[in-house]
PDB file of N, CA and C in Angstrom:
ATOM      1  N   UNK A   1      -3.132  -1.949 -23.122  1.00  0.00           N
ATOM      2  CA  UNK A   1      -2.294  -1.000 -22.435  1.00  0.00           C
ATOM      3  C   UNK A   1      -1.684  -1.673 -21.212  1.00  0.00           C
ATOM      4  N   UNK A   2      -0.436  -1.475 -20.942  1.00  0.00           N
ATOM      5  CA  UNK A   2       0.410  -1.961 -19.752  1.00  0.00           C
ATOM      6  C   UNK A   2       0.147  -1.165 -18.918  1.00  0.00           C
ATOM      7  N   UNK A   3       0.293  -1.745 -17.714  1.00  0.00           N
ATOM      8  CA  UNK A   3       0.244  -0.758 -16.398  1.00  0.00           C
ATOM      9  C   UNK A   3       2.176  -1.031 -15.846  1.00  0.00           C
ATOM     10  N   UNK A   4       2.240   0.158 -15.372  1.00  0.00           N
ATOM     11  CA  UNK A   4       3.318  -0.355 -14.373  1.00  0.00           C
ATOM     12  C   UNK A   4       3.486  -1.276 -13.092  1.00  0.00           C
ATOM     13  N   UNK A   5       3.924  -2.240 -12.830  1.00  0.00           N
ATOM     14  CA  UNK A   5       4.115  -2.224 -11.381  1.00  0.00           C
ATOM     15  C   UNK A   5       4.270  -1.118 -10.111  1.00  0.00           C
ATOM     16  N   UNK A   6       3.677  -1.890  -9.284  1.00  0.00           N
ATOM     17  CA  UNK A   6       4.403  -1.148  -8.248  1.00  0.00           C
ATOM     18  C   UNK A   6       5.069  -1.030  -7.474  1.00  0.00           C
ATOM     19  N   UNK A   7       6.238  -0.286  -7.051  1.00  0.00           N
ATOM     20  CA  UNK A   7       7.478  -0.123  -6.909  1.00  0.00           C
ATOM     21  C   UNK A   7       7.521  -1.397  -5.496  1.00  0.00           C
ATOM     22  N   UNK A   8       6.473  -1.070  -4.487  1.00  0.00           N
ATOM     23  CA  UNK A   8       6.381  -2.341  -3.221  1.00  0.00           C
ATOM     24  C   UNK A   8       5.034  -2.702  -2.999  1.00  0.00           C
ATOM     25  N   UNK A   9       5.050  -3.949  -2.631  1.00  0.00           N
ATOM     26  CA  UNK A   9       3.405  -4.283  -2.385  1.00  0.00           C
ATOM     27  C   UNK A   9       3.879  -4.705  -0.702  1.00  0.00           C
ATOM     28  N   UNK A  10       2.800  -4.215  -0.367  1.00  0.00           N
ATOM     29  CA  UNK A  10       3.337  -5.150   1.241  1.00  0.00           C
ATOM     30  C   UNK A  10       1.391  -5.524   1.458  1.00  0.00           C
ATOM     31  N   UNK A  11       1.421  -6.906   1.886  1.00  0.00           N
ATOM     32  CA  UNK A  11       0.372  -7.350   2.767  1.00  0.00           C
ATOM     33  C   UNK A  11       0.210  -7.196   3.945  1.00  0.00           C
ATOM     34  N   UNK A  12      -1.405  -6.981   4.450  1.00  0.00           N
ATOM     35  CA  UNK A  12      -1.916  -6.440   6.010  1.00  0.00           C
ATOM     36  C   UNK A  12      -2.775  -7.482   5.946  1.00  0.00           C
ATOM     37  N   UNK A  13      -3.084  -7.663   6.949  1.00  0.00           N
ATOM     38  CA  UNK A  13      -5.071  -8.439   7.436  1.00  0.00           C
ATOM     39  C   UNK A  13      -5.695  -7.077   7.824  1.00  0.00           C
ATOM     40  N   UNK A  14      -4.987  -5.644   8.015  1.00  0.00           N
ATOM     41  CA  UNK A  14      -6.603  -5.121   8.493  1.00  0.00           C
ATOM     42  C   UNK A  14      -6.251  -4.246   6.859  1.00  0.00           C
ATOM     43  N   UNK A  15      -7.679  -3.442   6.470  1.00  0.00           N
ATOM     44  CA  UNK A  15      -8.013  -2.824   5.465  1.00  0.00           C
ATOM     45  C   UNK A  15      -7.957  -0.992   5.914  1.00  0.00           C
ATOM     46  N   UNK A  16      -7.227  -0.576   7.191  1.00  0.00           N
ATOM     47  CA  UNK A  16      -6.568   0.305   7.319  1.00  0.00           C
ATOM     48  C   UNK A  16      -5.577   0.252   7.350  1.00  0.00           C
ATOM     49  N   UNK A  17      -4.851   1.240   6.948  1.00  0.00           N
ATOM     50  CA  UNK A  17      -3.189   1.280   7.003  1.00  0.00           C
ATOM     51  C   UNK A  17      -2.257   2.263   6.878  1.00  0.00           C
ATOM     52  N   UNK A  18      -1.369   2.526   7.695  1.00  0.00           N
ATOM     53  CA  UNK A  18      -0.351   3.611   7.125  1.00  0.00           C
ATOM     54  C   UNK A  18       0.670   3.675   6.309  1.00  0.00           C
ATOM     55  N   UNK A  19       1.019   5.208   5.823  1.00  0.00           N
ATOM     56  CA  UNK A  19       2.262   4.674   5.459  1.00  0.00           C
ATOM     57  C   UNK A  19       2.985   6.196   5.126  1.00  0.00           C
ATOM     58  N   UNK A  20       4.200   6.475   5.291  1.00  0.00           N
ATOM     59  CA  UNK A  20       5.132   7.076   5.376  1.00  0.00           C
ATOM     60  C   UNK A  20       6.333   7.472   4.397  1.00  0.00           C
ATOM     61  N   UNK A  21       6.122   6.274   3.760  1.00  0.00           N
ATOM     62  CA  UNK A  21       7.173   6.609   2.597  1.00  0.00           C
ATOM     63  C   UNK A  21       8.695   5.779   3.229  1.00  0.00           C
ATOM     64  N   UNK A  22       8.768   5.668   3.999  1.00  0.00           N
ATOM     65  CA  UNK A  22       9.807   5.039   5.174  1.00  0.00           C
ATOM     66  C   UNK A  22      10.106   3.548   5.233  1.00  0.00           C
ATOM     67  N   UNK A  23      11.237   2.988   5.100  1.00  0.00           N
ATOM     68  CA  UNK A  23      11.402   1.774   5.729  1.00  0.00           C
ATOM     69  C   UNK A  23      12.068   1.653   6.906  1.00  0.00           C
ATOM     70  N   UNK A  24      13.080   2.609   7.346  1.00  0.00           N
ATOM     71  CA  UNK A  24      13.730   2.661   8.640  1.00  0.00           C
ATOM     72  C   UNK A  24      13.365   3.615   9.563  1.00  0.00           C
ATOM     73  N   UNK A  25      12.698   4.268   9.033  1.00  0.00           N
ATOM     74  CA  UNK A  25      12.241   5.658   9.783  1.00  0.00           C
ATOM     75  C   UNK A  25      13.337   6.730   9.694  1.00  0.00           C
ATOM     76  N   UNK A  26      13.910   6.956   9.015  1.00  0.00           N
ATOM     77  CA  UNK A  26      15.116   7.616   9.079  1.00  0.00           C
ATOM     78  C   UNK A  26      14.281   8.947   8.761  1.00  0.00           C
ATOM     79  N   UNK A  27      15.457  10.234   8.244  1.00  0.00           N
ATOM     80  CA  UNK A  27      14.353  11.438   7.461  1.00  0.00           C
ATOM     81  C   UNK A  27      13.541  11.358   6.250  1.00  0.00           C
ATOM     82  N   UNK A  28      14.371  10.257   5.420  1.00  0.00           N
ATOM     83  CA  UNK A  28      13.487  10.278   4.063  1.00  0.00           C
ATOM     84  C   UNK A  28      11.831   9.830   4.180  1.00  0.00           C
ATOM     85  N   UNK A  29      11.402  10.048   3.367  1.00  0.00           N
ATOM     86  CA  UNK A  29       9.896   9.601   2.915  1.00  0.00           C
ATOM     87  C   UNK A  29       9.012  10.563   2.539  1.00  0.00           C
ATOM     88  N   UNK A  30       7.564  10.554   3.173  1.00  0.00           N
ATOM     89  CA  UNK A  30       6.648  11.843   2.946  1.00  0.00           C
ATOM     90  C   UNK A  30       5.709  11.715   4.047  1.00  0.00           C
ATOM     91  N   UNK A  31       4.915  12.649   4.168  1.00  0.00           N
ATOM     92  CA  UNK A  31       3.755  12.898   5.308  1.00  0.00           C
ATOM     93  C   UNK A  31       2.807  11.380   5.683  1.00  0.00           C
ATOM     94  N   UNK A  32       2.947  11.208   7.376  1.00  0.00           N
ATOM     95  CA  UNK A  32       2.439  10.105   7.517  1.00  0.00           C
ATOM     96  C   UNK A  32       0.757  10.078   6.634  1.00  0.00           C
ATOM     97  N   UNK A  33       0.257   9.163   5.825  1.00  0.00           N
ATOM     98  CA  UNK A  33      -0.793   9.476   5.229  1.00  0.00           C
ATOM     99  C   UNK A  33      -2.022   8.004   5.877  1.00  0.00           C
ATOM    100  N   UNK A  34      -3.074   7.777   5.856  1.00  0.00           N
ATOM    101  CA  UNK A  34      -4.060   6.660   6.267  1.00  0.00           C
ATOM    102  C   UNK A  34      -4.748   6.333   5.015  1.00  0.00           C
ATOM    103  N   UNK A  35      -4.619   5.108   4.674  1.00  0.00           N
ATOM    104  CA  UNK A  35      -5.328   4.385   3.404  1.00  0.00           C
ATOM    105  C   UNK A  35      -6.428   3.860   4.104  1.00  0.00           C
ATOM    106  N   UNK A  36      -7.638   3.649   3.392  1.00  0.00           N
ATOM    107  CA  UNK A  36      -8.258   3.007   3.669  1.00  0.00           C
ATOM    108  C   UNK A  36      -8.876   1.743   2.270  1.00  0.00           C
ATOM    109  N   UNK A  37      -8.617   0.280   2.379  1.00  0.00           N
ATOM    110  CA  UNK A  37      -8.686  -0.150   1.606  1.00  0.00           C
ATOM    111  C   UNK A  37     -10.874  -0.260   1.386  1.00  0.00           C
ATOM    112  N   UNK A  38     -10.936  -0.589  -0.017  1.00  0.00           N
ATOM    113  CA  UNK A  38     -12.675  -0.307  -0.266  1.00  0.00           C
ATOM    114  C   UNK A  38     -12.796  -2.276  -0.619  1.00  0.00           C
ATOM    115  N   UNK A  39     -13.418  -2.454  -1.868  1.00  0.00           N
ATOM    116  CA  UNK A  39     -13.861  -3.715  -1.653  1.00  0.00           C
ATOM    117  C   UNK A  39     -12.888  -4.317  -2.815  1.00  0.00           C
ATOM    118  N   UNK A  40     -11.932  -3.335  -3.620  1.00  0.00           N
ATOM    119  CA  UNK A  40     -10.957  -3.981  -4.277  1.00  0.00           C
ATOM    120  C   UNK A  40     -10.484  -4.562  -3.630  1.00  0.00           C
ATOM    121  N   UNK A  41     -10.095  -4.398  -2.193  1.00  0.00           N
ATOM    122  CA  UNK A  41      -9.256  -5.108  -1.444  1.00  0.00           C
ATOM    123  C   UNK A  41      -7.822  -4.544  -1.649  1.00  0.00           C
ATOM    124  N   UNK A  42      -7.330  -3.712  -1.871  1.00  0.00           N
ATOM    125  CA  UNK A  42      -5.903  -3.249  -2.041  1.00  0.00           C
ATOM    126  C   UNK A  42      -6.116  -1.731  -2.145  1.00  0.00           C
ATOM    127  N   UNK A  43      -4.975  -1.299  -1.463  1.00  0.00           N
ATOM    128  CA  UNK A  43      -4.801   0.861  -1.516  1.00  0.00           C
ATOM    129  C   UNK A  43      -3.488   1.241  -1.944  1.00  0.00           C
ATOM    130  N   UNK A  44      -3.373   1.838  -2.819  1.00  0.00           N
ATOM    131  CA  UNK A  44      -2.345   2.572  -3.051  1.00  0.00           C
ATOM    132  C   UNK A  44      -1.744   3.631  -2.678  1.00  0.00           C
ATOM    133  N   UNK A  45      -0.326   3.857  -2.235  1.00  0.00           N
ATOM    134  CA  UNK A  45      -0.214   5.280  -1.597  1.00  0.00           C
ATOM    135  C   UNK A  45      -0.033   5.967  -2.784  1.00  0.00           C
ATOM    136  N   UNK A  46      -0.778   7.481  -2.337  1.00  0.00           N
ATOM    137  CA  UNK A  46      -0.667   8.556  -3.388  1.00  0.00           C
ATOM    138  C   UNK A  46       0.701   9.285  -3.815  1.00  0.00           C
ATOM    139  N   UNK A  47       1.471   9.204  -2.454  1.00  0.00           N
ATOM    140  CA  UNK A  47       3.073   9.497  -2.313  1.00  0.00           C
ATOM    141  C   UNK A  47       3.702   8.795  -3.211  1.00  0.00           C
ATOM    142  N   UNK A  48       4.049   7.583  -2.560  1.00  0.00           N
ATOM    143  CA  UNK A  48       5.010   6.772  -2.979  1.00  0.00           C
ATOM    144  C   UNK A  48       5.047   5.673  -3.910  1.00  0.00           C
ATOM    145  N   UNK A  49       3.517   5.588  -4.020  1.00  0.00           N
ATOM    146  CA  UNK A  49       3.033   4.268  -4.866  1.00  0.00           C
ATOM    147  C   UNK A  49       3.049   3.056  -4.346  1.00  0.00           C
ATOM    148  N   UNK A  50       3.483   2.600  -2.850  1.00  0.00           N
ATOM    149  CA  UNK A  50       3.236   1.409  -2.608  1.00  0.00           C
ATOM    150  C   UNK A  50       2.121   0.966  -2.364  1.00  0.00           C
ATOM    151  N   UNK A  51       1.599  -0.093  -2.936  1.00  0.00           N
ATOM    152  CA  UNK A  51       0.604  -1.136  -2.810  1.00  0.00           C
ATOM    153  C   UNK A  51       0.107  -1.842  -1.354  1.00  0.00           C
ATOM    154  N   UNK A  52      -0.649  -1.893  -0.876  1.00  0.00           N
ATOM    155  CA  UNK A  52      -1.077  -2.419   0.459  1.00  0.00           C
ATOM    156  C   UNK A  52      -2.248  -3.716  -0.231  1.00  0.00           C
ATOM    157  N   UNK A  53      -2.410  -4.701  -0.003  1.00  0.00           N
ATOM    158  CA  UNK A  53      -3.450  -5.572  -0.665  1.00  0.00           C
ATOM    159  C   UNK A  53      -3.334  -6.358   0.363  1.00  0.00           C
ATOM    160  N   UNK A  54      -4.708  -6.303   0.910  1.00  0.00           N
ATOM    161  CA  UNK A  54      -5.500  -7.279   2.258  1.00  0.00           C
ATOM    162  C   UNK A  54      -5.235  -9.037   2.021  1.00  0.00           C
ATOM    163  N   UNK A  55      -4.552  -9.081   2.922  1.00  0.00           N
ATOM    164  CA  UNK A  55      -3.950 -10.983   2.566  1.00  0.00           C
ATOM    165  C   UNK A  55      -5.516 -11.384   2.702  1.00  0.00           C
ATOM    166  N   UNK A  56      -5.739 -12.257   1.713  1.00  0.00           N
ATOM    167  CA  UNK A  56      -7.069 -13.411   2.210  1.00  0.00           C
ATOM    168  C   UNK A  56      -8.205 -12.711   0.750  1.00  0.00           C
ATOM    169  N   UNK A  57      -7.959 -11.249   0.447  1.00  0.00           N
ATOM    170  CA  UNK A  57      -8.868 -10.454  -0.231  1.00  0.00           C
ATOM    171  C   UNK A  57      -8.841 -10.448  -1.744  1.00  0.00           C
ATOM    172  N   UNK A  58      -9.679 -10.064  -2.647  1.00  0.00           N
ATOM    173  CA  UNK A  58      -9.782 -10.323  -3.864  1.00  0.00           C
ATOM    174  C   UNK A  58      -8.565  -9.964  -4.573  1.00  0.00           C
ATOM    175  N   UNK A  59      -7.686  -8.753  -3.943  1.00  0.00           N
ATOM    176  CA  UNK A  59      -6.768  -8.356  -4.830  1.00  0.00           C
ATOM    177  C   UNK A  59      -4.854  -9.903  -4.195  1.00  0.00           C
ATOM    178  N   UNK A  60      -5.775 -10.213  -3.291  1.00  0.00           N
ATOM    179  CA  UNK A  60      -4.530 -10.998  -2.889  1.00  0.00           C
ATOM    180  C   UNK A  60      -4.329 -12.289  -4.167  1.00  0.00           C
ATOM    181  N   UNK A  61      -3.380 -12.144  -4.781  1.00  0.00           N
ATOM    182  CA  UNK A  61      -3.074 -13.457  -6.184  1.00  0.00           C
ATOM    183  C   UNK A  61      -1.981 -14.263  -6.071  1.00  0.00           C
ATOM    184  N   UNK A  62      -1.734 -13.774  -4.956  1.00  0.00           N
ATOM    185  CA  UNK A  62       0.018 -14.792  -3.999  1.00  0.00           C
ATOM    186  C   UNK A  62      -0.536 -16.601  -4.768  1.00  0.00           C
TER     187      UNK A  62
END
């Protein structure tokens, strides 16, 4: 079975993180929300689907 991608991955060093739905801050996006990454090492937003994956961490494959 295929998975989809996801639409953005962005890398952090910390394993909290926000996210908004936003790249400029303009009106679009959705409710500021707090991920917290576990020992996958990567969080997904429930909104928007972007990917957060801890540089240095198991899910990092750069």
């Amino acid at each position: 079975m295929d998975t989809i991608p996801p639409p953005e991955v962005f890398y952090t060093t910390s394993t909290r993180v926000a996210c908004d739905g936003n790249e400029a801050g303009g009106p679009n996006g959705h409710p500021l929300v707090y991920l917290q990454m576990g020992p996958s090492g990567f969080a997904d937003c429930g909104y928007c689907d972007r990917r957060f994956i801890l540089t240095g961490g198991p899910a990092d494959l750069r």
